[in-house]
PDB file of N, CA and C in Angstrom:
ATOM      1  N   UNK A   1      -2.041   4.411  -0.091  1.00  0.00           N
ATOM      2  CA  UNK A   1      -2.218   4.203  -1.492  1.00  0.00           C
ATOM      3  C   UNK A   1      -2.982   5.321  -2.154  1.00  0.00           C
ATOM      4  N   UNK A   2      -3.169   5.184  -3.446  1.00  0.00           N
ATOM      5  CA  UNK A   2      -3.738   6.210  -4.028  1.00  0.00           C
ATOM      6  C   UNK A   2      -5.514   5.776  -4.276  1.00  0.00           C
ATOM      7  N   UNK A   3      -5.946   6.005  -5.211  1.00  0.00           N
ATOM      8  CA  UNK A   3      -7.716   5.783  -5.953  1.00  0.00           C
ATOM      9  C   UNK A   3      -7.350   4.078  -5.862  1.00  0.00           C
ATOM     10  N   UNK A   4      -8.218   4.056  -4.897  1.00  0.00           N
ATOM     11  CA  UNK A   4      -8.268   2.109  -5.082  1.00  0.00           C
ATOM     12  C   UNK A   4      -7.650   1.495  -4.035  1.00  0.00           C
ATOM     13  N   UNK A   5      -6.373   2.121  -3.255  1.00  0.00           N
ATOM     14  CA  UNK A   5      -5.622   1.852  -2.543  1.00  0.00           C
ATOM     15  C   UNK A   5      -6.195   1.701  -1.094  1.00  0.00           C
ATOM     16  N   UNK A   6      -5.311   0.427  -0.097  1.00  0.00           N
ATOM     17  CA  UNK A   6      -6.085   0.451   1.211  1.00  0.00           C
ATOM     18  C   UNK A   6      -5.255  -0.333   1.934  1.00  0.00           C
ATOM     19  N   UNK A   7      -5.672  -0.724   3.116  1.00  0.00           N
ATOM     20  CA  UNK A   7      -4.823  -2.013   3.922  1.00  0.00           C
ATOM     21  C   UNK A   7      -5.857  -2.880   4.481  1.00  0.00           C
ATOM     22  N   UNK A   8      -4.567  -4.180   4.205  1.00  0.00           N
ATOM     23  CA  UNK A   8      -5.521  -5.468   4.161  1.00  0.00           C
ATOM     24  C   UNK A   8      -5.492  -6.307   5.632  1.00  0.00           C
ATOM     25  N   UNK A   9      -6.361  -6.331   6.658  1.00  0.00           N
ATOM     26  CA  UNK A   9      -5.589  -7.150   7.732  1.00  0.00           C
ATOM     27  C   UNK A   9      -6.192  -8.433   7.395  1.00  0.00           C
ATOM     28  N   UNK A  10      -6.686  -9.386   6.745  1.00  0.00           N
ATOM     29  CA  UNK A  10      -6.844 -10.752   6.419  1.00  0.00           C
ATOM     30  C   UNK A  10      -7.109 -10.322   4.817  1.00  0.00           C
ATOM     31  N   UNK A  11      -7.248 -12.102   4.243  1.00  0.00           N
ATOM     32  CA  UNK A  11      -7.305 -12.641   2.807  1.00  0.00           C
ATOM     33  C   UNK A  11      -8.660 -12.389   2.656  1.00  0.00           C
ATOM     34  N   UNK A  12      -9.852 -11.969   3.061  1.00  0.00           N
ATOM     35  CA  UNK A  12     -10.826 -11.268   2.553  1.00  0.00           C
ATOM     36  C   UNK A  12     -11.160 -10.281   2.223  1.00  0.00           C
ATOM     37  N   UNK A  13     -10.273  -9.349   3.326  1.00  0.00           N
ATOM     38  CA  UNK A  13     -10.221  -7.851   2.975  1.00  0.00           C
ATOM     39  C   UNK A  13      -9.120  -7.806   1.792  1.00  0.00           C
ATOM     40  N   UNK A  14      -8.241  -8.385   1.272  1.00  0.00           N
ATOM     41  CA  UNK A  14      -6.919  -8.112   0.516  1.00  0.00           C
ATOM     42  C   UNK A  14      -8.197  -8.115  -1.018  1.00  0.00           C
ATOM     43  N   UNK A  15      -8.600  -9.215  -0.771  1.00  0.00           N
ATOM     44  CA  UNK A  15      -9.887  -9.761  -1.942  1.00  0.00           C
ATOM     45  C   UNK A  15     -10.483  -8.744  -2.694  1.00  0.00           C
ATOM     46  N   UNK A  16     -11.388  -8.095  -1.240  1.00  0.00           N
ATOM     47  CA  UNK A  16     -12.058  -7.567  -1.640  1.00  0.00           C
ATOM     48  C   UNK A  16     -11.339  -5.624  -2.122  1.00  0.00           C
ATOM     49  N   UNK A  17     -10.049  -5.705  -1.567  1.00  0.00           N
ATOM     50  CA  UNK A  17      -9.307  -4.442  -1.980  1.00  0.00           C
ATOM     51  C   UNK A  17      -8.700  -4.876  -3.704  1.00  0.00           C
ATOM     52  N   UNK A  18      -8.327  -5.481  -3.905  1.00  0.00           N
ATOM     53  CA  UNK A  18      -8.173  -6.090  -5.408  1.00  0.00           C
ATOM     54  C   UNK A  18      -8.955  -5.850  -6.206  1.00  0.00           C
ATOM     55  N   UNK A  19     -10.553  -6.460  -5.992  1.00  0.00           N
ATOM     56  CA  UNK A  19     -11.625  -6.466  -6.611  1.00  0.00           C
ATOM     57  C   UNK A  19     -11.373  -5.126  -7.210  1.00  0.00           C
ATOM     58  N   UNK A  20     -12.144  -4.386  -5.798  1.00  0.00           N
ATOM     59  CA  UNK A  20     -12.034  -2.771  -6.018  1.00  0.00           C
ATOM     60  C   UNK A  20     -10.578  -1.843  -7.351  1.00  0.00           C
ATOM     61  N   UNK A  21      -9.568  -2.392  -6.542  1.00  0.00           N
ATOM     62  CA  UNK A  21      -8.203  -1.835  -7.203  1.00  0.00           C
ATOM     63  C   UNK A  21      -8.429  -1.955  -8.761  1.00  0.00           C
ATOM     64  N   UNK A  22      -8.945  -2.822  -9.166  1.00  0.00           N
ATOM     65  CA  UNK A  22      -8.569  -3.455 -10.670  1.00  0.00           C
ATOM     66  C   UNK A  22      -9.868  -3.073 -10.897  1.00  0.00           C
ATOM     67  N   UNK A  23     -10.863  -2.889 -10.975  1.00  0.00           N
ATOM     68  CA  UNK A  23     -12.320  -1.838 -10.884  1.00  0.00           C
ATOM     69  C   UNK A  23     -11.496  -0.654 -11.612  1.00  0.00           C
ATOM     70  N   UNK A  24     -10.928   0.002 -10.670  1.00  0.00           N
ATOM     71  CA  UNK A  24     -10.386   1.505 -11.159  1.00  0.00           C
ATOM     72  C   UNK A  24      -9.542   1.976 -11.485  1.00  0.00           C
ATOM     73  N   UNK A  25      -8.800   0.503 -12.013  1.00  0.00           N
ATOM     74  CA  UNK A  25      -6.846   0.752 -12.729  1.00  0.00           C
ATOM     75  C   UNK A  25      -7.211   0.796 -14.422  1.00  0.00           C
ATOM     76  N   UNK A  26      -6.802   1.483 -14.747  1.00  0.00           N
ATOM     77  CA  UNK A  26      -6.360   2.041 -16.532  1.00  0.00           C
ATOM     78  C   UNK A  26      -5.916   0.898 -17.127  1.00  0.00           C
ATOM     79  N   UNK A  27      -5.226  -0.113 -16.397  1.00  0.00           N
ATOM     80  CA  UNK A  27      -3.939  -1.042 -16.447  1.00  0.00           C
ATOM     81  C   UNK A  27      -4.428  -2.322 -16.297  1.00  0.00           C
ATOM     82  N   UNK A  28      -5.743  -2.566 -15.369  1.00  0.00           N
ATOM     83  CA  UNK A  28      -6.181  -4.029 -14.945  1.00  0.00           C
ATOM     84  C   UNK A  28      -4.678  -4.509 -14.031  1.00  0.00           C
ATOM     85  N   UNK A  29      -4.036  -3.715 -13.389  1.00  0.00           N
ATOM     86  CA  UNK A  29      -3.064  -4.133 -12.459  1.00  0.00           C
ATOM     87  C   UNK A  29      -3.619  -3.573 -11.104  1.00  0.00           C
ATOM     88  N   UNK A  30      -2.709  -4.084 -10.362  1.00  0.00           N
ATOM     89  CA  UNK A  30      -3.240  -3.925  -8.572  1.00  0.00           C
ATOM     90  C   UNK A  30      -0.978  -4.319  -8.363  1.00  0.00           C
ATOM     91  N   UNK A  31      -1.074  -3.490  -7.420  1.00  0.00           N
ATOM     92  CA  UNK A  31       0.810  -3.332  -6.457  1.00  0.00           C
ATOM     93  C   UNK A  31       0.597  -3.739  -5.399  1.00  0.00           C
ATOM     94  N   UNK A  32       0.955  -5.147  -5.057  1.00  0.00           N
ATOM     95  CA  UNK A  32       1.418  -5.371  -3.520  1.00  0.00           C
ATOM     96  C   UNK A  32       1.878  -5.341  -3.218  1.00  0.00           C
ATOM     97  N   UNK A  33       2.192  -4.662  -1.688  1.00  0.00           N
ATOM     98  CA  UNK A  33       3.409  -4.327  -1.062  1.00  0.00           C
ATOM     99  C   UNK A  33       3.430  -4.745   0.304  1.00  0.00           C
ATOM    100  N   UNK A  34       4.007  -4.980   1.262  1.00  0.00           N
ATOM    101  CA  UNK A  34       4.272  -5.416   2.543  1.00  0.00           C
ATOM    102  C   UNK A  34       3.817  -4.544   3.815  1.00  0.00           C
ATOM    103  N   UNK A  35       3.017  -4.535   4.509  1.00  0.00           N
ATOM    104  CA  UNK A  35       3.021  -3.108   5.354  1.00  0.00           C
ATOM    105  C   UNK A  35       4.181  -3.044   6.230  1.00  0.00           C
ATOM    106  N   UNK A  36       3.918  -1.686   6.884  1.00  0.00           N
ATOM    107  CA  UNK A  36       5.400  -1.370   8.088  1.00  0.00           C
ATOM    108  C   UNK A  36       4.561  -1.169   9.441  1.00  0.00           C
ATOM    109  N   UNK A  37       3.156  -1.241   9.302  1.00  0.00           N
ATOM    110  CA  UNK A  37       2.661  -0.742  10.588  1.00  0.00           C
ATOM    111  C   UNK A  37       3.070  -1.288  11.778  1.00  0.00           C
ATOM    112  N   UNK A  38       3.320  -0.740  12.747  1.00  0.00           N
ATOM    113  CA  UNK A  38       3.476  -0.801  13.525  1.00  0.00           C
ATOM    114  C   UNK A  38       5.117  -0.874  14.402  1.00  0.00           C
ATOM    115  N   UNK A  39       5.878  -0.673  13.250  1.00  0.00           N
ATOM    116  CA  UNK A  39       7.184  -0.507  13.365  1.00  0.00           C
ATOM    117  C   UNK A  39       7.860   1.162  13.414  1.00  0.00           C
ATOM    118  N   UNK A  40       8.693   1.263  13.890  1.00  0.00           N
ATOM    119  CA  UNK A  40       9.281   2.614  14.321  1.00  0.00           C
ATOM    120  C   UNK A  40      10.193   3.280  13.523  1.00  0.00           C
ATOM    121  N   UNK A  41       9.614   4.277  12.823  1.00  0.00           N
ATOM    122  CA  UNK A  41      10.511   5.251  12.053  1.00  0.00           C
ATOM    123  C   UNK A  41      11.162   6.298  12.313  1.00  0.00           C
ATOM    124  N   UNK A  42      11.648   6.572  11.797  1.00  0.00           N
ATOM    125  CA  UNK A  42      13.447   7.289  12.096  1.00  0.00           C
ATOM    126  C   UNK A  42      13.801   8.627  10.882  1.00  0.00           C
ATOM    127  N   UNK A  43      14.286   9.562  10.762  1.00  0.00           N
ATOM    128  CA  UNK A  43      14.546  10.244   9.794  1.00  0.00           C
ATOM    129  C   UNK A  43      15.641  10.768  10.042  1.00  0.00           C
ATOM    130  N   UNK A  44      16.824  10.599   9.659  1.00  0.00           N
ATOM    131  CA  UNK A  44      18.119  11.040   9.825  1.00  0.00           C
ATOM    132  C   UNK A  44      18.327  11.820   8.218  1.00  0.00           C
ATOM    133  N   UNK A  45      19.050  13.017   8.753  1.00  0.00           N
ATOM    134  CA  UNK A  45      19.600  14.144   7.788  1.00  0.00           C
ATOM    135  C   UNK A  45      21.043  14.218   8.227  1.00  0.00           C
ATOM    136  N   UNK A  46      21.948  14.858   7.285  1.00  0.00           N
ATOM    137  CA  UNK A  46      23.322  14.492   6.829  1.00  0.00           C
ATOM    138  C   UNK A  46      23.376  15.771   6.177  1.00  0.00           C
ATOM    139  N   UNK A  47      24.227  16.435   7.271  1.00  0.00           N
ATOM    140  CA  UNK A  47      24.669  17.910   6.524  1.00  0.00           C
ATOM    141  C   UNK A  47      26.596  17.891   6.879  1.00  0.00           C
ATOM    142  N   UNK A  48      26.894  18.295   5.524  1.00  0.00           N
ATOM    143  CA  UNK A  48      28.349  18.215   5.678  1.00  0.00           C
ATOM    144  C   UNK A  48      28.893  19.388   5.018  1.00  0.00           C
ATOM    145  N   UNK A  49      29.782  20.314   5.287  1.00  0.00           N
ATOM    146  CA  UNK A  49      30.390  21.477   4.670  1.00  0.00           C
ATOM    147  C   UNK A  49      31.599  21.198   4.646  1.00  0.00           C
TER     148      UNK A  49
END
């Protein structure tokens, strides 16, 4: 994440990352999103002439 941004492993830490987030948003908004940790990434490229 960016200024404010973090990861949450329980509903206290999510809390207390919110708190923070909306502390230092322009907006009074906070983006939740799902994590991927611990899952396996891949990068495939596609070249065709």
């Amino acid at each position: 994440g960016g200024t404010g941004g973090g990861v949450a492993y329980n509903r206290q830490e999510l809390e207390n990352l919110c708190t923070a987030g909306l502390d230092l948003s322009m907006t009074t908004e906070v983006m939740l999103e799902r994590s991927l940790l611990g899952w396996k990434e891949f990068e495939l490229e596609v070249m065709r002439d």
